[in-house]
Protein backbone atom coordinates (compact mmCIF):
# COMPACT_ATOMS: atom_id res chain seq x y z
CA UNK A 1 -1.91 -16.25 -10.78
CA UNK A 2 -2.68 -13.58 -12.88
CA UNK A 3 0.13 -11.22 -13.09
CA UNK A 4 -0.14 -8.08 -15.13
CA UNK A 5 1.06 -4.77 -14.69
CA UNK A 6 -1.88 -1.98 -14.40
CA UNK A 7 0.53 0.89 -14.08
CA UNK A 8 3.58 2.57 -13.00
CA UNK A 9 4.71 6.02 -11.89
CA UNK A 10 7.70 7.63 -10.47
CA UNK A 11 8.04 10.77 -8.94
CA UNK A 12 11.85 11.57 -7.75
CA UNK A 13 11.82 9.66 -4.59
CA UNK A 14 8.96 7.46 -4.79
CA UNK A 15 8.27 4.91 -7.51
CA UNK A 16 4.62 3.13 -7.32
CA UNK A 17 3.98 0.37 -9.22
CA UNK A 18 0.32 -1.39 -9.84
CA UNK A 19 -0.33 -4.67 -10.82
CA UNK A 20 -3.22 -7.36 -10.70
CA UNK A 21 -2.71 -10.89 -9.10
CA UNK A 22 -5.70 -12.64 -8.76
CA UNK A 23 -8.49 -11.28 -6.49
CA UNK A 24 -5.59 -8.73 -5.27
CA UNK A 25 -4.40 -5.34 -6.82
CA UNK A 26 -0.65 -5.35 -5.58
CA UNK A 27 0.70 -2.13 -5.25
CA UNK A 28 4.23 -1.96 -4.90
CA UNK A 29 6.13 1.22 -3.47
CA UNK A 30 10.06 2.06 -3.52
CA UNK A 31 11.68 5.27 -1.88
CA UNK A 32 10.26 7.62 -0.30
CA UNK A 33 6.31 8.21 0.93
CA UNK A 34 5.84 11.77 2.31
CA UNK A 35 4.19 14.64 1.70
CA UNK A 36 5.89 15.42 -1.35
CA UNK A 37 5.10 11.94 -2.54
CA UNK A 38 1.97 10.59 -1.18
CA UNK A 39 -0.13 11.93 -4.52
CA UNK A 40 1.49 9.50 -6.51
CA UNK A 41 0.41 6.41 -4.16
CA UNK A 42 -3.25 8.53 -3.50
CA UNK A 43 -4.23 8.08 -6.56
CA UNK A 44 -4.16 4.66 -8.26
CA UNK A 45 -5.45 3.86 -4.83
CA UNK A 46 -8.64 6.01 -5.73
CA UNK A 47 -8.42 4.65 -8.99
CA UNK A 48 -8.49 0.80 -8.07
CA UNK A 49 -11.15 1.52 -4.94
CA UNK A 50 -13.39 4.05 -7.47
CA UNK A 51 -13.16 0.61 -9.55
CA UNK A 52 -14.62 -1.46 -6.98
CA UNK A 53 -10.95 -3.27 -6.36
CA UNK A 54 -10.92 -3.40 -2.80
CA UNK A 55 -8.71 -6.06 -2.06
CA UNK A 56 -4.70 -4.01 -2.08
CA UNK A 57 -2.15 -5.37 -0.53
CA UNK A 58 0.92 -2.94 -0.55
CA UNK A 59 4.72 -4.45 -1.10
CA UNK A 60 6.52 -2.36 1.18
CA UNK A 61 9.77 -4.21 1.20
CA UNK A 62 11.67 -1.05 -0.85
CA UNK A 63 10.17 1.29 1.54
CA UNK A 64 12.66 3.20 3.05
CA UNK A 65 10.31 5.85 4.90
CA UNK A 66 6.59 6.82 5.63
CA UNK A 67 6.13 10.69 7.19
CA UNK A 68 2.47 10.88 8.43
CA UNK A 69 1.24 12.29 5.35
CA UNK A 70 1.68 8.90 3.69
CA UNK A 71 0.26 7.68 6.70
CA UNK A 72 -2.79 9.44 5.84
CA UNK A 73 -2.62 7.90 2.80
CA UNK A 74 -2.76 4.71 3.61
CA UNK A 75 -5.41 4.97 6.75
CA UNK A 76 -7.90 6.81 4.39
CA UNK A 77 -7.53 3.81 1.84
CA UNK A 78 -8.17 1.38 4.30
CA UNK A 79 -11.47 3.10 5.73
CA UNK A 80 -12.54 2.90 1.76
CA UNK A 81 -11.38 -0.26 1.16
CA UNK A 82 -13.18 -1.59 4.69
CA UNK A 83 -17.03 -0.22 4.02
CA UNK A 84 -16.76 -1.69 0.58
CA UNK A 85 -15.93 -5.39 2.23
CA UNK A 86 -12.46 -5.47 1.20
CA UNK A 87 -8.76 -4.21 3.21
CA UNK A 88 -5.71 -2.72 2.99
CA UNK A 89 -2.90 -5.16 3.65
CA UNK A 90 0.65 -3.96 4.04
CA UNK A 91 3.74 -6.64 3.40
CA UNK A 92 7.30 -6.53 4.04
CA UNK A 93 7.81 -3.21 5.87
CA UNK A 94 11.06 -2.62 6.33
CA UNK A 95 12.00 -1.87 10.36
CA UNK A 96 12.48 2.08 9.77
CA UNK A 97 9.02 2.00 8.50
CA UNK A 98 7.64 -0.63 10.48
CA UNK A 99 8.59 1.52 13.60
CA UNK A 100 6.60 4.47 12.14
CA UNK A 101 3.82 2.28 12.18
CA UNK A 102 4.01 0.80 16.10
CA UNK A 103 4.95 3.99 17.49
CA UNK A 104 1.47 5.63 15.55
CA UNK A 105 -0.75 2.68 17.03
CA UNK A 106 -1.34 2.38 12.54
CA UNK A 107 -0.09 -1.13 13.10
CA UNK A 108 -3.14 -2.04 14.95
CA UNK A 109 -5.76 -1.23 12.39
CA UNK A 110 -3.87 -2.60 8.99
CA UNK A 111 -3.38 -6.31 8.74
CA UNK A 112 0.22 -6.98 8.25
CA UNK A 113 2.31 -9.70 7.14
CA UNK A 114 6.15 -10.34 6.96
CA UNK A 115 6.30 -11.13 3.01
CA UNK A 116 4.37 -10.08 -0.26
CA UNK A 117 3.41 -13.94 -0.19
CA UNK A 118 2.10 -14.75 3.02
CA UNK A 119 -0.13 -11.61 1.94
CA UNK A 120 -1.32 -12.76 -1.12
CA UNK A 121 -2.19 -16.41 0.11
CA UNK A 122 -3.46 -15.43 3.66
């Protein structure tokens, strides 16, 4: 696979990290997504979808939390990601943020997996 890192940021509490593997953009997120934080996830998401890379799976496994501005986040990706033919896939939530997720109904509409590679090679 190709593995390269795109990018990085870190703001306080949340640290985003981009990278390419194969077909997928991998975007990897540790701390804290909220509404102090979600700017730094919104926009290499922009970025890669504005490039026509539509296919982003996010590693949640150092997620600790998701307030429903991150949630926002994420749900507007996926409605870009879905009209251009591509999908937002989420891997490795931890249970804190997993619950977040269930309790919204957001687990419903994101495709989901329990690791970064079952994600990556489903």
């Amino acid at each position: 696979m190709d593995r390269g890192t795109v990018g990085s940021a870190n703001r306080g509490r949340l640290r985003v990290e981009v990278r390419e593997e194969g077909p997928w953009v991998v975007v990897a997120l540790a701390g804290e997504l909220d509404h102090h934080t979600a700017e730094l996830l919104r926009e290499p998401l922009d970025s890669k979808l504005d490039a026509g890379r539509d296919r982003i799976v996010l590693d949640c496994s150092e997620l600790e939390f998701c307030d429903s501005t991150g949630l926002n986040v994420l749900l507007g990706a996926r409605l870009r990601a879905e009209a251009a033919g591509g999908g937002i896939h989420l891997a490795a939530m931890q249970p804190v943020v997993s619950r977040v997720f269930e309790i919204t109904g957001a687990d419903a509409v994101f495709q989901v997996h329990s690791t970064l590679a079952d994600a990556l090679n489903g």
